[in-house]
N, C-alpha and C. Protein backbone atom coordinates (compact mmCIF):
# COMPACT_ATOMS: atom_id res chain seq x y z
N UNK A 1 -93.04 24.54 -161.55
CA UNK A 1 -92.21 25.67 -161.16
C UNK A 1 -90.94 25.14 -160.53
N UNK A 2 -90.03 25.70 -161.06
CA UNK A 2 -88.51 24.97 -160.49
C UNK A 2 -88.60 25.98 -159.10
N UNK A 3 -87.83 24.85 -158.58
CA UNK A 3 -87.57 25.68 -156.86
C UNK A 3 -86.37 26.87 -156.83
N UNK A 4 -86.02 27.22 -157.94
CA UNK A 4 -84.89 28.13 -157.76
C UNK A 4 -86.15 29.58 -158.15
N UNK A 5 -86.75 29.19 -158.85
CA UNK A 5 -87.74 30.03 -159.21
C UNK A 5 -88.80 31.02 -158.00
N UNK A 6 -88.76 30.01 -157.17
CA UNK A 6 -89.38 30.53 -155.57
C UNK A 6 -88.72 31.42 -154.97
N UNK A 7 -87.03 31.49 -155.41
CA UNK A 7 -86.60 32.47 -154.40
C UNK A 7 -87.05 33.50 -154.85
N UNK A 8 -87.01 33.50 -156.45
CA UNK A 8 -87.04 34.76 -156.68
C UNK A 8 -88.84 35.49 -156.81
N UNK A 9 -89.90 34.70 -156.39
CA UNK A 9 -90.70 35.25 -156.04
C UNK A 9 -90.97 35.88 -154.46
N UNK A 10 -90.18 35.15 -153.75
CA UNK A 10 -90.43 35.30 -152.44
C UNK A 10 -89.30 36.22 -152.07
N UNK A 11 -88.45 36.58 -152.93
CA UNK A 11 -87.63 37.59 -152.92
C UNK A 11 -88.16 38.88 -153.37
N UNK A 12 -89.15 39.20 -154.12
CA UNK A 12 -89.81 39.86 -154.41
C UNK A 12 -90.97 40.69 -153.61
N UNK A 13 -91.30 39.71 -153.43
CA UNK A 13 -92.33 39.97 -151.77
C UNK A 13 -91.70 40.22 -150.64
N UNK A 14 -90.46 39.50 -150.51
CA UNK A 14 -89.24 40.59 -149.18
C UNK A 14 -89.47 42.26 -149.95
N UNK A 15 -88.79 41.82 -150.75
CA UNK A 15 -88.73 43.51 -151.05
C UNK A 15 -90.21 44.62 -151.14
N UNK A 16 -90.64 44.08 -151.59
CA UNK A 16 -92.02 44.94 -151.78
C UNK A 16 -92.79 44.92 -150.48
N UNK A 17 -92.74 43.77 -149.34
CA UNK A 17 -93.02 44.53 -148.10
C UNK A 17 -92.09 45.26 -147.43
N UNK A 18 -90.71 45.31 -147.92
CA UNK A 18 -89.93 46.58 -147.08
C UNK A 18 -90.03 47.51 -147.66
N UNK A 19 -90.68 47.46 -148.80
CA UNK A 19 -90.86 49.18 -149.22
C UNK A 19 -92.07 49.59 -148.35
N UNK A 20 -93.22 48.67 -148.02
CA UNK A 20 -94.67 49.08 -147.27
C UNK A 20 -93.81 49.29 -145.91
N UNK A 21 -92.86 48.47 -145.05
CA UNK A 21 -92.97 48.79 -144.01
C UNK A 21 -91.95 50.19 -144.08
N UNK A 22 -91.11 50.48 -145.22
CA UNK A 22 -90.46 51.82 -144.68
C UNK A 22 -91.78 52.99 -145.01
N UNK A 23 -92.24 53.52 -146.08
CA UNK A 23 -93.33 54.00 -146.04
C UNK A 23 -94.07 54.05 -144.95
N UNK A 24 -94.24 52.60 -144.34
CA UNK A 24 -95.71 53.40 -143.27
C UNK A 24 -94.58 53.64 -141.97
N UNK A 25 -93.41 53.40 -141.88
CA UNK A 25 -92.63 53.98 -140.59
C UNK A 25 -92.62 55.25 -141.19
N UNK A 26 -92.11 56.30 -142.15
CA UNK A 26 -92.30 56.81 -142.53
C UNK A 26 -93.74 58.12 -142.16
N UNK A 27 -94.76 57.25 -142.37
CA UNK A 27 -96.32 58.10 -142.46
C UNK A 27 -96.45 58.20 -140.88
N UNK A 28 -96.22 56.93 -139.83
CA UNK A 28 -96.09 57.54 -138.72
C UNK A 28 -95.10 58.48 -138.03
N UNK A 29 -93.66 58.57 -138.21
CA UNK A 29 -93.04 59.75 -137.85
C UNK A 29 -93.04 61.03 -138.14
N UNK A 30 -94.46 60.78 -139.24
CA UNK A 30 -94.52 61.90 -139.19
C UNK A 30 -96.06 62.56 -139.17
N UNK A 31 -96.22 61.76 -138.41
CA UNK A 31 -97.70 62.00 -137.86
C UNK A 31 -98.65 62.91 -137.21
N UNK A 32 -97.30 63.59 -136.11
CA UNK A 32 -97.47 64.52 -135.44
C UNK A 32 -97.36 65.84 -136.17
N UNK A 33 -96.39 65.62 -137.49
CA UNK A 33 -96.18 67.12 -137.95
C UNK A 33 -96.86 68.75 -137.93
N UNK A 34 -96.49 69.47 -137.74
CA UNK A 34 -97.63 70.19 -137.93
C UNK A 34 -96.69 71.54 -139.24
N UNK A 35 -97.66 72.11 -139.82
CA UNK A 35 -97.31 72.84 -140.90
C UNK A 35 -98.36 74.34 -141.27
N UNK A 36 -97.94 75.06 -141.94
CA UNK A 36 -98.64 76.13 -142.05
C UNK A 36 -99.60 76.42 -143.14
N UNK A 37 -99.64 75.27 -144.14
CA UNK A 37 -99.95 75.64 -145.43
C UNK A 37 -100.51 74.42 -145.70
N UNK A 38 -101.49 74.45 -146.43
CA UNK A 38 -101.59 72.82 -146.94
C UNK A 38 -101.16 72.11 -147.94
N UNK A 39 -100.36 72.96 -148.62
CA UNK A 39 -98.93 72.65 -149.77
C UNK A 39 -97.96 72.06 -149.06
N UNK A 40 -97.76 72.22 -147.64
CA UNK A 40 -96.25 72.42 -146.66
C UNK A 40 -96.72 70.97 -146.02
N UNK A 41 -97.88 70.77 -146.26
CA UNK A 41 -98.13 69.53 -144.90
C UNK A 41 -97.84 68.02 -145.21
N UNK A 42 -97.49 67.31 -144.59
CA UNK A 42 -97.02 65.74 -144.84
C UNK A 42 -98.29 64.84 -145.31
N UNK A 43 -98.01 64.41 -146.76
CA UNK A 43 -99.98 63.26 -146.54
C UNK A 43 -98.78 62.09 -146.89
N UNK A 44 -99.90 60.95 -146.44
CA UNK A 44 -99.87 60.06 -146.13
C UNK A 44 -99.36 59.49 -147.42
N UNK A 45 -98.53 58.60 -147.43
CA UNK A 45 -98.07 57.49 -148.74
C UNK A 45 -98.17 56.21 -148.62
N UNK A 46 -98.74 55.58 -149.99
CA UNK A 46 -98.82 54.11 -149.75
C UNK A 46 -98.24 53.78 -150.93
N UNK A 47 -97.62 52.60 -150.68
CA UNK A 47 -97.17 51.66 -152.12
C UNK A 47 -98.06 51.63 -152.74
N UNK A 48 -98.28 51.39 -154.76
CA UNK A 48 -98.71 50.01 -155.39
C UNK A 48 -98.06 49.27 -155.68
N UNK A 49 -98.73 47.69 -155.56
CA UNK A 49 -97.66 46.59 -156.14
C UNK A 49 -98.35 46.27 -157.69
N UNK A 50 -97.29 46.00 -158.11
CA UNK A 50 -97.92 45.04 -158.92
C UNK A 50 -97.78 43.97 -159.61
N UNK A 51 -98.24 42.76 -159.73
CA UNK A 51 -97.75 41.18 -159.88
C UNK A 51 -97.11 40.75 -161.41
N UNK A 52 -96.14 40.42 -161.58
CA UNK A 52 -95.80 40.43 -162.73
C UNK A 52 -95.49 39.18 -163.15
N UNK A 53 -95.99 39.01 -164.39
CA UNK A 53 -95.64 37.15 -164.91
C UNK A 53 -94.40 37.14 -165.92
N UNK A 54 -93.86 35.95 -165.25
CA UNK A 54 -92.17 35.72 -166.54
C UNK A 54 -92.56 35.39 -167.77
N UNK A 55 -92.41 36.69 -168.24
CA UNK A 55 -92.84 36.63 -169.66
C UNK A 55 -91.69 36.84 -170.94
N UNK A 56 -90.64 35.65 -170.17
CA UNK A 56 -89.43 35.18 -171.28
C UNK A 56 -89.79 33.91 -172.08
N UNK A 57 -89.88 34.08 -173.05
CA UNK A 57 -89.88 32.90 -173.99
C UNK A 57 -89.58 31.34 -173.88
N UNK A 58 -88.50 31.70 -173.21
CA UNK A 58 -87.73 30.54 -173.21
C UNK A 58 -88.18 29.87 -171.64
N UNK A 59 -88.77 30.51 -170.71
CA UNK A 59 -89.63 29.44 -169.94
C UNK A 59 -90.61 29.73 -169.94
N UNK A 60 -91.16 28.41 -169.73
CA UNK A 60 -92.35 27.78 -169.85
C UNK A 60 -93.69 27.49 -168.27
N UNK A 61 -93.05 28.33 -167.65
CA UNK A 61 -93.76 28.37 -166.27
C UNK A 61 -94.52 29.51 -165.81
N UNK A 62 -95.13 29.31 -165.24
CA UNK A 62 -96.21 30.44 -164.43
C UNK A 62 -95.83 31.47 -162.71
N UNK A 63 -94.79 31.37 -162.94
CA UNK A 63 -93.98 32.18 -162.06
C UNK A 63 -94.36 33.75 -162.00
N UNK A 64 -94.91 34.03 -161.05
CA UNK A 64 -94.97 35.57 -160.04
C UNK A 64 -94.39 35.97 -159.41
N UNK A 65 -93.55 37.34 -159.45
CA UNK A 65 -93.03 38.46 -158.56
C UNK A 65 -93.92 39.51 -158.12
N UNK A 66 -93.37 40.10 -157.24
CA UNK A 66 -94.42 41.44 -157.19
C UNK A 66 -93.28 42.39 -157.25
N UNK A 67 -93.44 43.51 -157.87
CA UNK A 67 -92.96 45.05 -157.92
C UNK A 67 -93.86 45.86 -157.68
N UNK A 68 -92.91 47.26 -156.99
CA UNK A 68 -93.54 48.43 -156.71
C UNK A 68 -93.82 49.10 -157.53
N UNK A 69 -94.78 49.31 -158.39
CA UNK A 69 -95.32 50.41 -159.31
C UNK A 69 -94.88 51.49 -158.91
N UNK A 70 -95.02 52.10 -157.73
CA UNK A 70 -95.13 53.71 -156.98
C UNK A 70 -95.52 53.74 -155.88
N UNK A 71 -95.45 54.71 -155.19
CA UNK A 71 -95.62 55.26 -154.40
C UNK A 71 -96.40 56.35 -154.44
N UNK A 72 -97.91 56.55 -153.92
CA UNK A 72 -98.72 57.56 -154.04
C UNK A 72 -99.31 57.80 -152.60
N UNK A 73 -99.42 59.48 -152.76
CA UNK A 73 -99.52 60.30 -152.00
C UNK A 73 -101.67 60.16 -151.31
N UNK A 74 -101.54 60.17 -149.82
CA UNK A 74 -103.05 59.71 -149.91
C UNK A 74 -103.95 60.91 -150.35
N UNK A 75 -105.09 60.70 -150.80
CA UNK A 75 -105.75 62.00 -151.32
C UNK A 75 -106.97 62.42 -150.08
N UNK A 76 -106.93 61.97 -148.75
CA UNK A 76 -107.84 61.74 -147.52
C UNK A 76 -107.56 63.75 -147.37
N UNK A 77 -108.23 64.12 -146.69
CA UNK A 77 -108.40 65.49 -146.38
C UNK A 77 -107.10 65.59 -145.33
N UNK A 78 -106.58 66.48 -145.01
CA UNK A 78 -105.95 66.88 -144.14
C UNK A 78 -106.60 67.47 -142.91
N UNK A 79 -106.00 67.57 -142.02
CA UNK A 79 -106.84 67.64 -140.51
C UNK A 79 -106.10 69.65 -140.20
N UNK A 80 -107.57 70.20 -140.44
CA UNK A 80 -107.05 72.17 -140.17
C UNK A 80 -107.91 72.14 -138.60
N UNK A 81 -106.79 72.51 -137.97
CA UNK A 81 -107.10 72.82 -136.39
C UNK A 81 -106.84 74.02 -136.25
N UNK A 82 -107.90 74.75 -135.75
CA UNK A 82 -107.75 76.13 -134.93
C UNK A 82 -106.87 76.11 -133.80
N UNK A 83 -105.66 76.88 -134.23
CA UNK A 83 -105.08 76.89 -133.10
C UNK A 83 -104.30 78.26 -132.81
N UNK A 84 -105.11 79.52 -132.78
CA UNK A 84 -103.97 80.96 -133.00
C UNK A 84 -102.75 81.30 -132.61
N UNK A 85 -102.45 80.34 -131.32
CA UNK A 85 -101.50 80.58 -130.89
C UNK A 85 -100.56 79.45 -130.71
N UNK A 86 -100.33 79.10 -131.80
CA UNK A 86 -99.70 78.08 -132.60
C UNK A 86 -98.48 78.98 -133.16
N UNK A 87 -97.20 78.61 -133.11
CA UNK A 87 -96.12 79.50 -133.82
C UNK A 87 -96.17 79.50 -135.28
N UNK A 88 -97.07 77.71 -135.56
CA UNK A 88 -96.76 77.64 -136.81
C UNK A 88 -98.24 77.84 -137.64
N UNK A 89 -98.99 78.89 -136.89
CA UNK A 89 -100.34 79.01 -137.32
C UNK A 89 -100.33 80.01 -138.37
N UNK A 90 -101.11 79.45 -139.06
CA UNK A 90 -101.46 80.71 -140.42
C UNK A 90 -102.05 82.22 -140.11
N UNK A 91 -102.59 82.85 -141.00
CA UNK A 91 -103.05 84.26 -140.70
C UNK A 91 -104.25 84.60 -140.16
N UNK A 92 -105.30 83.11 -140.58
CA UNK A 92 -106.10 83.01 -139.89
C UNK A 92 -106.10 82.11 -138.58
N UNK A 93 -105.61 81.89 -138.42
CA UNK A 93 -104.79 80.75 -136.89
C UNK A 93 -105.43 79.40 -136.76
N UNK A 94 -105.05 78.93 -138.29
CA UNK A 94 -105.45 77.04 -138.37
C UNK A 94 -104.24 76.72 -138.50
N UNK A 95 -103.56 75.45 -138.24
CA UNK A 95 -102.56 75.02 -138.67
C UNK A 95 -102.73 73.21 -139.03
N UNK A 96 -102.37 72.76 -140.15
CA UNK A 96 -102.40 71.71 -140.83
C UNK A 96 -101.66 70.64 -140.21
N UNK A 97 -102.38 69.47 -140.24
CA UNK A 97 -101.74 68.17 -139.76
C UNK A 97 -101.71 67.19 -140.66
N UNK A 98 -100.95 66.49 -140.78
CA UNK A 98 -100.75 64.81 -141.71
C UNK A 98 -102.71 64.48 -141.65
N UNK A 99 -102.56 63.55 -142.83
CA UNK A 99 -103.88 62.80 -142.97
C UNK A 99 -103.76 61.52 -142.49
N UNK A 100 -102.46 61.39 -141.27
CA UNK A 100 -102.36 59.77 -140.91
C UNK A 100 -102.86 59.30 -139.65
N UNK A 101 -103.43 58.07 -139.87
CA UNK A 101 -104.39 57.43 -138.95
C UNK A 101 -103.25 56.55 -138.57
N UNK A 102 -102.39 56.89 -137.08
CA UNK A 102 -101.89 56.02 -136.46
C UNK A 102 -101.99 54.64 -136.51
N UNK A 103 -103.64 54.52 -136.13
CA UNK A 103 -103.83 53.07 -135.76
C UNK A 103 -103.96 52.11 -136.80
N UNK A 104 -104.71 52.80 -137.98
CA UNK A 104 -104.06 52.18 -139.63
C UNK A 104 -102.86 51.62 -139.80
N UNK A 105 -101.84 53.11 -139.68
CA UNK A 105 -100.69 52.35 -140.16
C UNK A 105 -99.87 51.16 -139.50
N UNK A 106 -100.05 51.28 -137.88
CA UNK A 106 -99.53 49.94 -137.24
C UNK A 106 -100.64 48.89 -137.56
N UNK A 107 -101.77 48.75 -138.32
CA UNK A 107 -102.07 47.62 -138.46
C UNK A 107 -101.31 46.89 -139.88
N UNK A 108 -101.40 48.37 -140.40
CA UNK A 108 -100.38 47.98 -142.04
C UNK A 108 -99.32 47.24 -141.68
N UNK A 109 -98.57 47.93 -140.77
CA UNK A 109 -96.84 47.50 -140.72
C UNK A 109 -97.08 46.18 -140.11
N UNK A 110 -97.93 45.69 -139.02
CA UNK A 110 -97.77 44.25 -138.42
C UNK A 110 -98.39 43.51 -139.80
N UNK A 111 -99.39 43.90 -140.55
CA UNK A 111 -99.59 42.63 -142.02
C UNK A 111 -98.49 43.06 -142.84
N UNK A 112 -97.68 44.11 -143.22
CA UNK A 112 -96.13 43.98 -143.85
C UNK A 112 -95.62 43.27 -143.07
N UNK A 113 -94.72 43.26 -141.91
CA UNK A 113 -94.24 42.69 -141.35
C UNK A 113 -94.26 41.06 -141.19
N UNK A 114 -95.95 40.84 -141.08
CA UNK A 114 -96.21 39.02 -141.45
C UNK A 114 -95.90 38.79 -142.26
N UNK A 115 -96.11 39.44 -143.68
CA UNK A 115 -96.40 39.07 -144.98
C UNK A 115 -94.53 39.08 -145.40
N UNK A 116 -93.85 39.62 -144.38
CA UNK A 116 -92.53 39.99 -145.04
C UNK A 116 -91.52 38.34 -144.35
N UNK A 117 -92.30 37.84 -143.29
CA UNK A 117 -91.93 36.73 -142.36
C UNK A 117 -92.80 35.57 -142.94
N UNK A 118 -93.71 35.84 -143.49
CA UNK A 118 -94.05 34.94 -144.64
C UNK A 118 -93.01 34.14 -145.95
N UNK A 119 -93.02 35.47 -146.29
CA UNK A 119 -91.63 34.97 -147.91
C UNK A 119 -90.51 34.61 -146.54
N UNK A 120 -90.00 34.75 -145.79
CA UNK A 120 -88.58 34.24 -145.50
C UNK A 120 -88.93 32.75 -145.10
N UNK A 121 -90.28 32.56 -144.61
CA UNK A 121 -90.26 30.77 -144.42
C UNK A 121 -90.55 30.23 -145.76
N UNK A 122 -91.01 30.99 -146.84
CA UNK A 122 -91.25 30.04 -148.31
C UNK A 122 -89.80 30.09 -148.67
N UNK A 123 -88.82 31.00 -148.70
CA UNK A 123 -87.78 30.96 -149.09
C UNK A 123 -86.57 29.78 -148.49
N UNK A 124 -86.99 29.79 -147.06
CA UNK A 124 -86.26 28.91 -146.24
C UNK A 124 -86.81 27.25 -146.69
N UNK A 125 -88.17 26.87 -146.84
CA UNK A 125 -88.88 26.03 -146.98
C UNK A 125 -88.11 25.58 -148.16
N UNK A 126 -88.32 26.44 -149.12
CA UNK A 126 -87.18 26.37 -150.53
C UNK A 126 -85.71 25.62 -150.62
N UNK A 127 -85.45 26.00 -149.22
CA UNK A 127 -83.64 25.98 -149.19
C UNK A 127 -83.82 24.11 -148.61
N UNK A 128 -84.80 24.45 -147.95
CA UNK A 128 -84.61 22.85 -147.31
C UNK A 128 -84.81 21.87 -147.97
N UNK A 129 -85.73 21.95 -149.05
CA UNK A 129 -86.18 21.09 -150.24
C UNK A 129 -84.86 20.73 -151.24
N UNK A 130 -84.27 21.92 -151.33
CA UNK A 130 -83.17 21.83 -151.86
C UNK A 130 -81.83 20.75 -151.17
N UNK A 131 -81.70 21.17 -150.05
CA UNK A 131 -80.78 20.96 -149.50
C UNK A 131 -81.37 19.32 -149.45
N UNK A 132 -82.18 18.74 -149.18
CA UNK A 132 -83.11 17.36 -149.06
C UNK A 132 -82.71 16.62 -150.01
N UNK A 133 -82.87 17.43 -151.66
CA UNK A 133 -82.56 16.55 -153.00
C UNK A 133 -81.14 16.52 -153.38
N UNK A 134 -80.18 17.33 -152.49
CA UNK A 134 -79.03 16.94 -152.63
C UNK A 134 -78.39 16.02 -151.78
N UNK A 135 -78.93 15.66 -150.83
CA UNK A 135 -78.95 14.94 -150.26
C UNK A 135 -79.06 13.48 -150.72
N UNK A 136 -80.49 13.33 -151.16
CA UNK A 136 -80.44 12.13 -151.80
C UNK A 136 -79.63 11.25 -152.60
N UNK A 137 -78.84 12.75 -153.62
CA UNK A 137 -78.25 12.19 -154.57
C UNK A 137 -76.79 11.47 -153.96
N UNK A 138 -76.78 11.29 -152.23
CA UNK A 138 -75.26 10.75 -152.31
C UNK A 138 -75.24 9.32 -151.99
């Protein structure tokens, strides 16, 4: 695998954990929501990735990126609280909350977050190797 080839995997993995960490900042701000309907209510979203091989002809290497397939909506139940005197309570006086588990998603965002401080030392690791063999050559 040529080392120019690394950035662009580990560039890949930058990106695809900033799509996880905007998403789950995302699923927590809006955590608290509350809504009237369960059409109206916020669920939870998670990335898929998915790993893709350079499948150009003309090289000959085993090189991986990851891309975001999508973004899907969680299918977990939504949380109906009795609450009648709720402004934003229905006719029968439940009102709908997000399906997000706080403590989930900050565990998500700190393994995005590693995983995103991960690729910047393979990328950096990259640069130094580089910078090393040009070196040599003087």
């Amino acid at each position: 695998m040529s080392l120019f080839n690394i950035f662009n995997v580990s560039g890949s993995g930058m990106s695809a954990q900033s799509v996880r960490l905007n998403t789950t900042a995302s699923n927590i701000a809006n955590a608290n929501t509350v809504s009237s309907s369960v059409g109206e209510t916020y669920k939870a979203r998670h990335p898929i990735f998915e790993a893709e091989m350079a499948k150009a002809s003309h090289q000959q290497n085993n090189a991986h990126s990851v891309s975001v397939k999508g973004i899907v909506e969680s299918d977990k139940p939504l949380l109906k609280e009795f609450s009648p005197n709720h402004p934003m309570a229905d006719n029968d006086g439940f009102i709908y909350k997000p399906n997000v588990n706080v403590m989930e998603e900050m565990a998500d965002m700190i393994s995005a977050s590693r995983s995103y401080q991960m690729n910047v030392q393979v990328a950096d690791a990259a640069k130094s190797m580089l910078q090393q063999t040009l070196r040599m050559g003087k």
